[in-house]
N, C-alpha and C. Protein backbone atom coordinates (compact mmCIF):
# COMPACT_ATOMS: atom_id res chain seq x y z
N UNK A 1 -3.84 2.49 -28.35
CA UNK A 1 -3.42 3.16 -27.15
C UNK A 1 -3.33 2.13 -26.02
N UNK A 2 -2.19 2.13 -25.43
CA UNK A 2 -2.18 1.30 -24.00
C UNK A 2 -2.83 1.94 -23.16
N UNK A 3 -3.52 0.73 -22.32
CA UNK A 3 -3.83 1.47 -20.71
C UNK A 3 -2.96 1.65 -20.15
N UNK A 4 -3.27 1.90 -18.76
CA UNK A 4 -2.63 2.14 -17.90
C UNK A 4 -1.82 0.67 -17.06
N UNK A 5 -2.40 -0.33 -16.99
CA UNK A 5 -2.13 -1.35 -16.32
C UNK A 5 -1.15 -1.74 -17.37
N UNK A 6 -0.94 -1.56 -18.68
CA UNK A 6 -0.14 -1.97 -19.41
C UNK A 6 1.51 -1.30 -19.47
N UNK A 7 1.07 0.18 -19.19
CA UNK A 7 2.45 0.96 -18.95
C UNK A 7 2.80 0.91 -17.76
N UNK A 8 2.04 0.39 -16.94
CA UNK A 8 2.82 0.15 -15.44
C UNK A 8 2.41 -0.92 -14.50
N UNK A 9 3.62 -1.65 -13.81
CA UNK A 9 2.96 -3.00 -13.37
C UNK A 9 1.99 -2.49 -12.19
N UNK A 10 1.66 -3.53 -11.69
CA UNK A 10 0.87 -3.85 -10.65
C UNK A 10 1.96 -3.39 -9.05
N UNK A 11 1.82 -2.62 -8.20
CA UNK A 11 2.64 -2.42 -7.25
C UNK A 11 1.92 -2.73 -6.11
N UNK A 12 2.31 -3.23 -4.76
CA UNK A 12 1.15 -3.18 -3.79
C UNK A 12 2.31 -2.38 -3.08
N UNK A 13 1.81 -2.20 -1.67
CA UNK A 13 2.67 -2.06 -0.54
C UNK A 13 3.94 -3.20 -0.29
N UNK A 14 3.62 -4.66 -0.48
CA UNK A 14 4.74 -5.27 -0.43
C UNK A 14 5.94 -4.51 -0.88
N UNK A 15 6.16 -3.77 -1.71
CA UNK A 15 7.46 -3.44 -2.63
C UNK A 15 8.01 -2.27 -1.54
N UNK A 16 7.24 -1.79 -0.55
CA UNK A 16 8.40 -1.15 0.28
C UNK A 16 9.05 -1.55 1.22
N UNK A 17 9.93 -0.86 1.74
CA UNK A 17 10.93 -1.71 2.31
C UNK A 17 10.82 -1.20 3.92
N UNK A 18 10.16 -2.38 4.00
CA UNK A 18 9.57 -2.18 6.26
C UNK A 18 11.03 -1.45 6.49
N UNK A 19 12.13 -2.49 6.24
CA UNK A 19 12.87 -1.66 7.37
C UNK A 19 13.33 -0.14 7.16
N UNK A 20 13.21 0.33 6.37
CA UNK A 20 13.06 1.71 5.99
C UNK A 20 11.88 2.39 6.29
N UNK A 21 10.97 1.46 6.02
CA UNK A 21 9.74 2.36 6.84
C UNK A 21 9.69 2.39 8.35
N UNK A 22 9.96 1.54 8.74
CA UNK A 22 10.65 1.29 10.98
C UNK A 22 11.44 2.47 11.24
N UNK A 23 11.96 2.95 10.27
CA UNK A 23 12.82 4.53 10.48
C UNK A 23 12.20 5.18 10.68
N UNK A 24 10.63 5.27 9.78
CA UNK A 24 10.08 7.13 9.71
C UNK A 24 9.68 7.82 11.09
N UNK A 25 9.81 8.86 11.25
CA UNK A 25 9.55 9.76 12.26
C UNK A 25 7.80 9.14 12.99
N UNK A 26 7.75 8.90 14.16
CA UNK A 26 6.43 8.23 14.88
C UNK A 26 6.38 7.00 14.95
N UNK A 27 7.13 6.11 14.21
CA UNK A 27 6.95 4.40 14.08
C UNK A 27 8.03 4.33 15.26
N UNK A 28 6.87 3.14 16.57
CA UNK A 28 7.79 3.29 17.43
C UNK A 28 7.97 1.28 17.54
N UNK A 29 7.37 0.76 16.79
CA UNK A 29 6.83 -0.43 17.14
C UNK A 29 7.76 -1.29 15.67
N UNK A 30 9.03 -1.84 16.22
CA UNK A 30 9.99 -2.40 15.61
C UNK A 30 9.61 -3.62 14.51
N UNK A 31 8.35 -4.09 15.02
CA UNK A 31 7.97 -5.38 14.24
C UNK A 31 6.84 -4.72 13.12
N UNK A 32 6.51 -3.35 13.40
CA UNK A 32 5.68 -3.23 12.69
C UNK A 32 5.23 -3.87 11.07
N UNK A 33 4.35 -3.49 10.23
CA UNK A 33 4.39 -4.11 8.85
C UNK A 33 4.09 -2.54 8.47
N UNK A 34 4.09 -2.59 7.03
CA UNK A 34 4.26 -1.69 6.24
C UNK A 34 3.19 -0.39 6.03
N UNK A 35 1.73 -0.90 6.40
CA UNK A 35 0.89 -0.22 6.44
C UNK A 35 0.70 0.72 7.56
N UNK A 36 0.83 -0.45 8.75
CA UNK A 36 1.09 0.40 10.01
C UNK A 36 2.19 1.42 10.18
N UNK A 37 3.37 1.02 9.46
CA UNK A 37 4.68 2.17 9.79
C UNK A 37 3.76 3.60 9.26
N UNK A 38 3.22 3.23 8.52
CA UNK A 38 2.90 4.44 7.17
C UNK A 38 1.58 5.22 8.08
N UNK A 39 1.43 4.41 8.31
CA UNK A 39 -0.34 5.20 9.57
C UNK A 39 0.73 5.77 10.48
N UNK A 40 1.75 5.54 10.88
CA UNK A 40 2.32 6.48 11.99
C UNK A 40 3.29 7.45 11.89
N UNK A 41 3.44 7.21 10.73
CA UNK A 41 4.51 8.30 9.93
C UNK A 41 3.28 9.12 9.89
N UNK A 42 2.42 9.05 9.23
CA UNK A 42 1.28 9.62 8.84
C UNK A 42 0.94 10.60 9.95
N UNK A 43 -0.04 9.93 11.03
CA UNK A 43 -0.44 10.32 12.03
C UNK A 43 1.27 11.43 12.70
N UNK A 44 2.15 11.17 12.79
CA UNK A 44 3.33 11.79 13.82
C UNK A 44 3.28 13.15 13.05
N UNK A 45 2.55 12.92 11.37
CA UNK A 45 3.41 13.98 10.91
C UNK A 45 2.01 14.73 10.70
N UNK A 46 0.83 14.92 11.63
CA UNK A 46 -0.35 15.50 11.23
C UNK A 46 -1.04 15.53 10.64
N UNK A 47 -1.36 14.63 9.15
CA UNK A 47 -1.49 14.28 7.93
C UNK A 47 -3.14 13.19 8.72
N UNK A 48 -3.60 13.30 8.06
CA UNK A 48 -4.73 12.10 7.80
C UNK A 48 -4.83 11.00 7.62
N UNK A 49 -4.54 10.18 8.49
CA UNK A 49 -4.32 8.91 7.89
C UNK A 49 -5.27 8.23 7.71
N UNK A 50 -6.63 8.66 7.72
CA UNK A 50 -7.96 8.21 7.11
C UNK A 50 -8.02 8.01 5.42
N UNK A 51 -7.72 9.76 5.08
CA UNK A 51 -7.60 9.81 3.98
C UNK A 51 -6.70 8.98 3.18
N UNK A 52 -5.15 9.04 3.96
CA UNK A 52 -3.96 8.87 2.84
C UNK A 52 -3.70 7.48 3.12
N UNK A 53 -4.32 6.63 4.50
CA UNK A 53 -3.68 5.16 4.54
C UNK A 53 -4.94 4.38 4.15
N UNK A 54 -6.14 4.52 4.29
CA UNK A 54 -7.35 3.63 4.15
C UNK A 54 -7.14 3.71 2.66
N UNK A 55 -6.78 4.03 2.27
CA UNK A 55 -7.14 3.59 0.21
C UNK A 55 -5.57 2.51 0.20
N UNK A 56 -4.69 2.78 0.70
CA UNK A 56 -3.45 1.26 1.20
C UNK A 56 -4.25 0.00 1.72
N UNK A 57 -5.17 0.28 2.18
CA UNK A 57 -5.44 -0.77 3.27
C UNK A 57 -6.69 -1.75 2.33
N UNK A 58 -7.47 -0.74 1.56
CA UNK A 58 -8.38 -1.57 0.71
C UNK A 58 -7.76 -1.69 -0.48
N UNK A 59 -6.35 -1.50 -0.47
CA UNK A 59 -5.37 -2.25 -2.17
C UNK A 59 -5.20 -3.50 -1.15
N UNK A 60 -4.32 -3.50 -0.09
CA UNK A 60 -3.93 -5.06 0.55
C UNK A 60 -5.06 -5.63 0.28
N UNK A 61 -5.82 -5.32 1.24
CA UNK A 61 -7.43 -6.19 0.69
C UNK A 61 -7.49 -6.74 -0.13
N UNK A 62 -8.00 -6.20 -1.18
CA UNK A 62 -7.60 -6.58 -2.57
C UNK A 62 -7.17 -7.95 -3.00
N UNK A 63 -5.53 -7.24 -2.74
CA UNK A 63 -4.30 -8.20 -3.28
C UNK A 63 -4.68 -9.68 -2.14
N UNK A 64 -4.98 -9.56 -0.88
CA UNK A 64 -4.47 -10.68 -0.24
C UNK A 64 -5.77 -11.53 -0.42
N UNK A 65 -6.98 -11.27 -1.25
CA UNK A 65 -8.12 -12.03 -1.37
C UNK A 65 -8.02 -12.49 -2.75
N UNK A 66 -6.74 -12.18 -3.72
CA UNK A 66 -6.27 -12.19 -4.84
C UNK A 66 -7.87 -12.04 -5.79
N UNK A 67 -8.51 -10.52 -5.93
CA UNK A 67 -9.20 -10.16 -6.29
C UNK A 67 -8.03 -9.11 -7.63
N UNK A 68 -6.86 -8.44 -7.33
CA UNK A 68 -5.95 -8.24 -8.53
C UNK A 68 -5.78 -8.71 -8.77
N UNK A 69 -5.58 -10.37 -8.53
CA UNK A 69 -4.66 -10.84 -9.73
C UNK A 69 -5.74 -11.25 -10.60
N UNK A 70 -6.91 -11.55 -10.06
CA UNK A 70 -8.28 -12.18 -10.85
C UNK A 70 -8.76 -10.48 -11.93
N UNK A 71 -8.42 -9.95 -11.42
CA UNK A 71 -8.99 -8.59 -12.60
C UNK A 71 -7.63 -8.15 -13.45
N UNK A 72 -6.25 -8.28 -13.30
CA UNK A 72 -5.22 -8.41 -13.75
C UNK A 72 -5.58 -9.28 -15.24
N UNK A 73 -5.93 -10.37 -15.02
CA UNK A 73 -6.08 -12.00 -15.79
C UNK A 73 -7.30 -11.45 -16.98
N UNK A 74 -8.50 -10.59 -16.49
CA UNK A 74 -9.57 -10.36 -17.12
C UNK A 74 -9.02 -9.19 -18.10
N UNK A 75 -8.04 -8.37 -17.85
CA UNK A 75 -8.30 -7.28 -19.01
C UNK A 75 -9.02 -6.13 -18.35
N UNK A 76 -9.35 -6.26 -17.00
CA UNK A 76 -9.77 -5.50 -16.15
C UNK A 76 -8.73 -4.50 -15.85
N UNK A 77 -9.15 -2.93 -15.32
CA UNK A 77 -8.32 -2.51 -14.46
C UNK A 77 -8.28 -3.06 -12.92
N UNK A 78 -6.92 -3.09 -12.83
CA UNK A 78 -7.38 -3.55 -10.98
C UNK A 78 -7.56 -2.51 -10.22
């Protein structure tokens, strides 16, 4: 049986596309980055962005201390 990391790659936030996210309804801040658009889409649209952006924010984490790619390498789930 495959895992899961095997039937599907590794995705972070990089893979969306800011300037599509600079569109969503509440993002008023043109330079924004990807996490932030998403906290204000979030927030504009009443939603929690405790809940639904802080688990984004500790994947970047993650990725930018390259702690996935080191559990990626192990056979680990990341």
């Amino acid at each position: 049986m495959r895992t899961i990391t095997e039937m599907q790659p590794n995705i972070t936030i990089d893979y969306l596309a800011v300037k599509a996210l600079r569109r969503l309804p509440g993002v008023t801040d043109s330079k924004a980055q990807s996490i932030n658009c998403l906290e204000a889409w979030v927030a504009a649209s009443g939603g929690d962005s405790d809940t639904l952006i802080r688990p984004l924010c500790i994947l970047q984490g993650f990725r930018s201390t390259g702690l996935l790619i080191c559990a990626a390498g192990t056979g680990m789930p990341p």
